[in-house]
Protein backbone atom coordinates (compact mmCIF):
# COMPACT_ATOMS: atom_id res chain seq x y z
CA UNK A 1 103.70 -5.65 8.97
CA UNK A 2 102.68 -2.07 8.94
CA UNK A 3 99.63 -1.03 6.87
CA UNK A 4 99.64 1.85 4.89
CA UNK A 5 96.76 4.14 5.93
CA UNK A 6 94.69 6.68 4.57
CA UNK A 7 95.43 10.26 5.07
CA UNK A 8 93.69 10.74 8.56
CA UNK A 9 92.70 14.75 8.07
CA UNK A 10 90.43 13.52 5.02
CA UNK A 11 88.43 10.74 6.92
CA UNK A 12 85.90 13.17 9.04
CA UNK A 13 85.10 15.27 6.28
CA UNK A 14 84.75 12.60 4.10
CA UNK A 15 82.44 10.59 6.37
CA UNK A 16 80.33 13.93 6.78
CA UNK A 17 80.11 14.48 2.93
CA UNK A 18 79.13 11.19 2.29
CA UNK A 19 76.34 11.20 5.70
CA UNK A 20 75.07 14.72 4.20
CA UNK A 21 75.51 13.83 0.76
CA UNK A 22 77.09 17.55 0.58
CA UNK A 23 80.11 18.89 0.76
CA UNK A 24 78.40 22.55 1.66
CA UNK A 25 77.07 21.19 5.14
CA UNK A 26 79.96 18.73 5.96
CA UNK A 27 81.47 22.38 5.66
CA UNK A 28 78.77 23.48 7.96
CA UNK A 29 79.16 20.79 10.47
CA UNK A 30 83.10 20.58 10.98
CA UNK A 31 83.19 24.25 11.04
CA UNK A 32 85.72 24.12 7.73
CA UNK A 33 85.30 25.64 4.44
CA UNK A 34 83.32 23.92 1.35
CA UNK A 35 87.33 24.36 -0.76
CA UNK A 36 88.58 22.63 2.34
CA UNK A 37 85.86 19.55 2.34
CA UNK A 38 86.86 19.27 -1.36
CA UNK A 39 90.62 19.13 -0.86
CA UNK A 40 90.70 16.97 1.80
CA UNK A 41 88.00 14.19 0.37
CA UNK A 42 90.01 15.00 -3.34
CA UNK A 43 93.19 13.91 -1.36
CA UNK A 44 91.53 10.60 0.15
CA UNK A 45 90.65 10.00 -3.45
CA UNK A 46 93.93 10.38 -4.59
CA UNK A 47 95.53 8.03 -2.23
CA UNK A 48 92.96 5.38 -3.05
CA UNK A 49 93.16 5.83 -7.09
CA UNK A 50 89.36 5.85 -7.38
CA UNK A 51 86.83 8.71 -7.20
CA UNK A 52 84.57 8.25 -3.87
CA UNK A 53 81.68 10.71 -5.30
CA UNK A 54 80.09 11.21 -8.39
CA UNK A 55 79.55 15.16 -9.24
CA UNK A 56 77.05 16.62 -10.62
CA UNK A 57 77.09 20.42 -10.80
CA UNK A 58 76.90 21.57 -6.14
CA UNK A 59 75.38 18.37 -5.81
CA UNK A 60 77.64 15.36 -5.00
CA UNK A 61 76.52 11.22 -4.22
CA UNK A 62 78.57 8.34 -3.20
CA UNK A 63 79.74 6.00 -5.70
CA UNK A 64 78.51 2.43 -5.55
CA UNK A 65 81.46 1.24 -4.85
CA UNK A 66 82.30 4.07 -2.30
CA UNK A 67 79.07 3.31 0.00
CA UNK A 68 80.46 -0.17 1.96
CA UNK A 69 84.13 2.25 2.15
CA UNK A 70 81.74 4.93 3.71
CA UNK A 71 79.91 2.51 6.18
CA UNK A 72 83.32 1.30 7.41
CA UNK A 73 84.71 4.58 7.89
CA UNK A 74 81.65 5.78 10.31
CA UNK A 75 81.46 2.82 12.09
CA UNK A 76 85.82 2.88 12.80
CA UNK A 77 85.13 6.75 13.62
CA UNK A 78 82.38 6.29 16.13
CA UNK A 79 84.50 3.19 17.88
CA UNK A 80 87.78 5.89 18.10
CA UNK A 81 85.12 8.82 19.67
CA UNK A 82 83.99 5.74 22.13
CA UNK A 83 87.37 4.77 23.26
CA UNK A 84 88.20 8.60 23.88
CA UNK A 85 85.37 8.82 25.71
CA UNK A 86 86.40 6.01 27.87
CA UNK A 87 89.18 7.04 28.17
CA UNK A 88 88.30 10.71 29.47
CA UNK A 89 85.36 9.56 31.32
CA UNK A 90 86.83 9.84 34.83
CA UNK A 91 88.57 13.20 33.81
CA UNK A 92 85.02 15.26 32.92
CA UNK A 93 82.68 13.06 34.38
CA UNK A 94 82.20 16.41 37.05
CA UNK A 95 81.91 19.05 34.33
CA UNK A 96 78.95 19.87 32.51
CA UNK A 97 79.60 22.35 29.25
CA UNK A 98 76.13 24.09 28.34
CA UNK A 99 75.88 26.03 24.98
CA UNK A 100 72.99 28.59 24.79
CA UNK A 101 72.46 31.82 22.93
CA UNK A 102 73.48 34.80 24.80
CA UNK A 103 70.38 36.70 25.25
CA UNK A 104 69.14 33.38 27.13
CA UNK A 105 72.28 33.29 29.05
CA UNK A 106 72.74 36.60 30.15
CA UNK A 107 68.54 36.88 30.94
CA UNK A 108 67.88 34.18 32.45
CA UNK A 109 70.31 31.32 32.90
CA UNK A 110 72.86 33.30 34.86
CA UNK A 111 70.91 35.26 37.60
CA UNK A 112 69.97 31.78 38.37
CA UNK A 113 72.81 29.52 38.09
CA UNK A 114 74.06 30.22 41.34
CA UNK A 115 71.10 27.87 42.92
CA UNK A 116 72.28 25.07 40.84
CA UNK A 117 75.53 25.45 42.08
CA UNK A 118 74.37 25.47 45.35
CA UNK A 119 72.28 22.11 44.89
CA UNK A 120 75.25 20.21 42.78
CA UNK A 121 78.68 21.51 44.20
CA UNK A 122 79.70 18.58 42.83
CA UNK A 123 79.50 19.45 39.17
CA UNK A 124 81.35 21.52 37.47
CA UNK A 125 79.56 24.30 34.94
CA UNK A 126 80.87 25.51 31.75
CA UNK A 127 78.68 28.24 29.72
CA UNK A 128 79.32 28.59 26.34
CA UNK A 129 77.05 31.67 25.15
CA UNK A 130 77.35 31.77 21.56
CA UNK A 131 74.73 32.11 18.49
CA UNK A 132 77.10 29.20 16.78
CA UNK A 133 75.04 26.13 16.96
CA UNK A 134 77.12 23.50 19.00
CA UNK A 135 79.86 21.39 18.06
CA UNK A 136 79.16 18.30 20.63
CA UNK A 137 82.27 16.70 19.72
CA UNK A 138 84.76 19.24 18.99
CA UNK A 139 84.32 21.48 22.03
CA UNK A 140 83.04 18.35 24.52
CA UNK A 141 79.23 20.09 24.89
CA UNK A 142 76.99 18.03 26.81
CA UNK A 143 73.83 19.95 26.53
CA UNK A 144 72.68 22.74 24.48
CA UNK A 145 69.69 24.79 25.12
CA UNK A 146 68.58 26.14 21.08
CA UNK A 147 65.94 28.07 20.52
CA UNK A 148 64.36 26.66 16.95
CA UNK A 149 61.99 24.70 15.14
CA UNK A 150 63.85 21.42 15.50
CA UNK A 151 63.96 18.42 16.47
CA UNK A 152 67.69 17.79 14.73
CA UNK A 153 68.42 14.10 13.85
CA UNK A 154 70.91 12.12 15.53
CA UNK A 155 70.85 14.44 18.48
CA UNK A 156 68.24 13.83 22.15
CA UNK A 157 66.01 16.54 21.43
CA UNK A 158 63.40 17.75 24.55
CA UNK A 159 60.87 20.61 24.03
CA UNK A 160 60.65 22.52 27.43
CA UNK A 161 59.53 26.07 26.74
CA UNK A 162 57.17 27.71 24.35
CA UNK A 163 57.32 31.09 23.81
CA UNK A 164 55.93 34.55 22.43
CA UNK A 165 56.37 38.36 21.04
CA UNK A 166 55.46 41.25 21.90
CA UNK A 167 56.36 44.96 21.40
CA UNK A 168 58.51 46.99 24.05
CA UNK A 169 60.02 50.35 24.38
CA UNK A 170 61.92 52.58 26.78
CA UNK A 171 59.46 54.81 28.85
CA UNK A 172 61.01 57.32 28.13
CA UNK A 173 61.49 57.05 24.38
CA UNK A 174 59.07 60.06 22.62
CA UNK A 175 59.77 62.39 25.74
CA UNK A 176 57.16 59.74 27.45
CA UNK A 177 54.55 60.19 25.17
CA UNK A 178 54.18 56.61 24.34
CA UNK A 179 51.91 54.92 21.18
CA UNK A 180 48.52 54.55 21.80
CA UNK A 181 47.58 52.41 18.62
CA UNK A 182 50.02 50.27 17.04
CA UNK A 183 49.91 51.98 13.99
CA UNK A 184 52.00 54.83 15.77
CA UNK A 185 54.40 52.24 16.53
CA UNK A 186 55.56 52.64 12.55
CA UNK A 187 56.64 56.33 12.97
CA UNK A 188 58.70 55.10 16.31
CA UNK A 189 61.81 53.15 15.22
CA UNK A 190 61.52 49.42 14.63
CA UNK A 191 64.26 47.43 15.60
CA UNK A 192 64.96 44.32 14.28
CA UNK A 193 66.45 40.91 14.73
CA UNK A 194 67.42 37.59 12.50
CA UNK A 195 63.75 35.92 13.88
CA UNK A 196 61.55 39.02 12.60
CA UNK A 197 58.31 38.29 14.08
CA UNK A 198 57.04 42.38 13.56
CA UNK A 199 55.20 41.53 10.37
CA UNK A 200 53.23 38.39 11.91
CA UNK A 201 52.25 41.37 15.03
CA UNK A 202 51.29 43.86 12.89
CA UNK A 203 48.93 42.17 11.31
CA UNK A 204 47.35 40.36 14.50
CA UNK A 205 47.28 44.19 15.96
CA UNK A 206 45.16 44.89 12.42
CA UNK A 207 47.80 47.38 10.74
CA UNK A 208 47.67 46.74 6.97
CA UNK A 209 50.69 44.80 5.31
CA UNK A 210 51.48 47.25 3.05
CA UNK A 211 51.73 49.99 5.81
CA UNK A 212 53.75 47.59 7.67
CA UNK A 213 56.12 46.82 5.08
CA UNK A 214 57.26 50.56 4.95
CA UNK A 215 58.82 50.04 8.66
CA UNK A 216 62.35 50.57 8.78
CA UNK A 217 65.01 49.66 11.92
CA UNK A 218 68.46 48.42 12.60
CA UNK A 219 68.80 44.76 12.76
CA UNK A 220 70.58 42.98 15.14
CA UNK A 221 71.72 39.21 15.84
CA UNK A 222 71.01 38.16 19.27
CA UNK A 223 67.82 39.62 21.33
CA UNK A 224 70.34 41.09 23.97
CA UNK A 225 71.53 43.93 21.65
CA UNK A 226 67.89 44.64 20.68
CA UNK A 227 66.41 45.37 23.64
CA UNK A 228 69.50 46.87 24.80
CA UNK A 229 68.98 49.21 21.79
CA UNK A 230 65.26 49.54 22.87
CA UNK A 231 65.86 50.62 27.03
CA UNK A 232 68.24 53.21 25.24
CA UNK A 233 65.16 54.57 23.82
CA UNK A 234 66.57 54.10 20.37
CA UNK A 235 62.94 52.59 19.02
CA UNK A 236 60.92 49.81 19.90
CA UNK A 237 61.87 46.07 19.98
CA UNK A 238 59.68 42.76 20.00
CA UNK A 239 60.60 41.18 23.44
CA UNK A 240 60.33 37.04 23.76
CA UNK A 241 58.62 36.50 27.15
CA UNK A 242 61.21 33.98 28.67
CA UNK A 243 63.99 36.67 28.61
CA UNK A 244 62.65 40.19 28.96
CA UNK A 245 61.06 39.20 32.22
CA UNK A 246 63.52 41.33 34.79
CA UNK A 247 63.81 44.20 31.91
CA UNK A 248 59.50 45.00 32.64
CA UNK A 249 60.20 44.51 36.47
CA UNK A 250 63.20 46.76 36.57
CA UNK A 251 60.62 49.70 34.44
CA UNK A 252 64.09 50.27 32.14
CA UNK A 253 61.03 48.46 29.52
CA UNK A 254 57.62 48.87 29.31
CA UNK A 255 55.25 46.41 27.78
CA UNK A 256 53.07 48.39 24.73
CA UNK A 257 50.19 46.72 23.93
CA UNK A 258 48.38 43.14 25.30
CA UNK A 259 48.54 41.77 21.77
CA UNK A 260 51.58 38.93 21.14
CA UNK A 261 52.17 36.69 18.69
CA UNK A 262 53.27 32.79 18.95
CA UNK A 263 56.86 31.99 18.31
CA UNK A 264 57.08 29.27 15.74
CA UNK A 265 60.10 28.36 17.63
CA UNK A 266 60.96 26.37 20.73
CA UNK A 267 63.03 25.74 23.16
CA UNK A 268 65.21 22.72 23.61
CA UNK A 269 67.17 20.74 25.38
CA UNK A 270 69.63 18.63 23.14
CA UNK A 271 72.47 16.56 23.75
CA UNK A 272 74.77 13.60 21.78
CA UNK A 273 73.30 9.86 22.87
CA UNK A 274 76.09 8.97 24.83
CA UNK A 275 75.36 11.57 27.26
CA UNK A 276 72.10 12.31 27.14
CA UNK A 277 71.17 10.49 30.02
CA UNK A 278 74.40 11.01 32.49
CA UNK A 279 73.25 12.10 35.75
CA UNK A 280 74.55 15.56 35.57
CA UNK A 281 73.02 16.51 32.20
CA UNK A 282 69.96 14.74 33.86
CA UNK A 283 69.96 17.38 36.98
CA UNK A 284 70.64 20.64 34.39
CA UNK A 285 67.35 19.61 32.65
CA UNK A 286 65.41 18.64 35.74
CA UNK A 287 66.43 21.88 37.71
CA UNK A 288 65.83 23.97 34.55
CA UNK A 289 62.20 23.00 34.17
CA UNK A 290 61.87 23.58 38.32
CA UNK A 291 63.18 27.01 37.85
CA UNK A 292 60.70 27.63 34.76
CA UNK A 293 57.65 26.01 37.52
């Protein structure tokens, strides 16, 4: 006897909306749209003749009756992701897939990947440089390297770097004539990014807030394009320490200033539970910390 099943599309975002309680981050997490998370969990509805969620203006919550449905749908989920991963073991068990942002990728992972290469010919090495936080499952990420407050449940979260801001600028930006207070700084350019830190330095360098509020500057994404924009002499940037490291040593930056300010975020290493501990996610994180010794 066949059994009639449940749309399969709708069960993912349905277990997500009912894990989240929100149809906004299952949206978030599966990478869909919020109309999408509606239709599809509208559709499981549908086919079961009962409503799953009760609504209440963005805000959504299981239904009593909907919670044991809900437990059974995670739990048959998680056994399908185990038996694929069973089943693919022997096919990736050489490839390690790393997600990091770009400016840490392009800074400092890559001039040095070649040495863990060398040590583990064995394993295989993705990159995935992207500012899109990971998607462990759908693209088969082992270990992510974000740069954030965290930790983020469910997930193997490791602290391993600490970091800091300060200002930098082309030396040849002002025909040379570089700032000698940072008060001059606000008549220079200020560029920008998502994580702006230039308020928190400004006042540890003693400029007033209301002086510093007047500074104006492109604003970019990713710390890459900033300093990029910054060794172009296009204004002055505030570097993180872990990446701007070969910038200072080439001279194409120059360090203005001894006063930095603490990043409130970290780095980490994070990974899914099931692989958290393989060997060659092990190795990544052991021979990143050696390379940061």
């Amino acid at each position: 006897m066949v059994r009639r099943l449940p749309p399969l599309s709708a069960l993912r975002p349905f277990e997500a909306a009912a894990r989240l309680e929100s149809f906004s981050r299952a949206a978030e997490e599966l990478h869909l749209t919020h109309g999408a998370v509606s239709h599809q969990v509208r559709a499981l509805e549908d086919h079961l003749g009962t409503p799953l969620f009760s609504r209440h203006g963005k805000r959504v919550a299981l239904t009593a009756a909907s919670r044991a449905f809900a437990e059974r749908i995670r739990n048959a989920l998680g056994e399908i992701a185990h038996a694929a991963e069973i089943a693919s073991a022997g096919t990736h068990d050489n490839r390690l897939t790393v997600s990091v942002l770009p400016s840490f990728a392009s800074r400092w992972l890559m001039p040095r990947l070649i040495r863990f290469m060398d040590a583990h010919p064995q394993i295989e090495v993705n990159v995935m440089a992207t500012t899109v936080l990971a998607n462990f499952a759908a693209d088969e990420v082992d270990v992510a390297i974000r740069f954030g407050l965290g930790p983020w449940p469910a997930l193997v979260c490791e602290k391993f770097l600490e970091d800091e801001y300060f200002p930098v600028g082309s030396p040849k930006i002002n025909r040379g004539k570089l700032p000698r207070t940072p008060r001059e700084l606000l008549r220079m350019g200020i560029i920008r990014e998502d994580r702006d830190y230039w308020r928190a330095w400004f006042e540890a360098a003693g400029v007033p807030i209301e002086e510093a509020r007047e500074a104006r500057g492109p604003i970019f994404n990713d710390s890459t394009f900033a300093l990029q924009a910054a060794a172009r002499g296009e204004g002055i940037a505030l570097a993180r320490r872990s990446i701007v490291g070969e910038d200072l040593e080439r001279g194409t930056l120059k360090r203005l200033f001894d006063i930095a300010v603490p990043s409130r975020e970290r780095y980490w290493f994070v990974s899914p539970r099931t692989v958290a501990d393989a060997p060659k996610v092990r190795a990544f994180r052991d021979w990143v910390k050696s390379e940061l010794r």
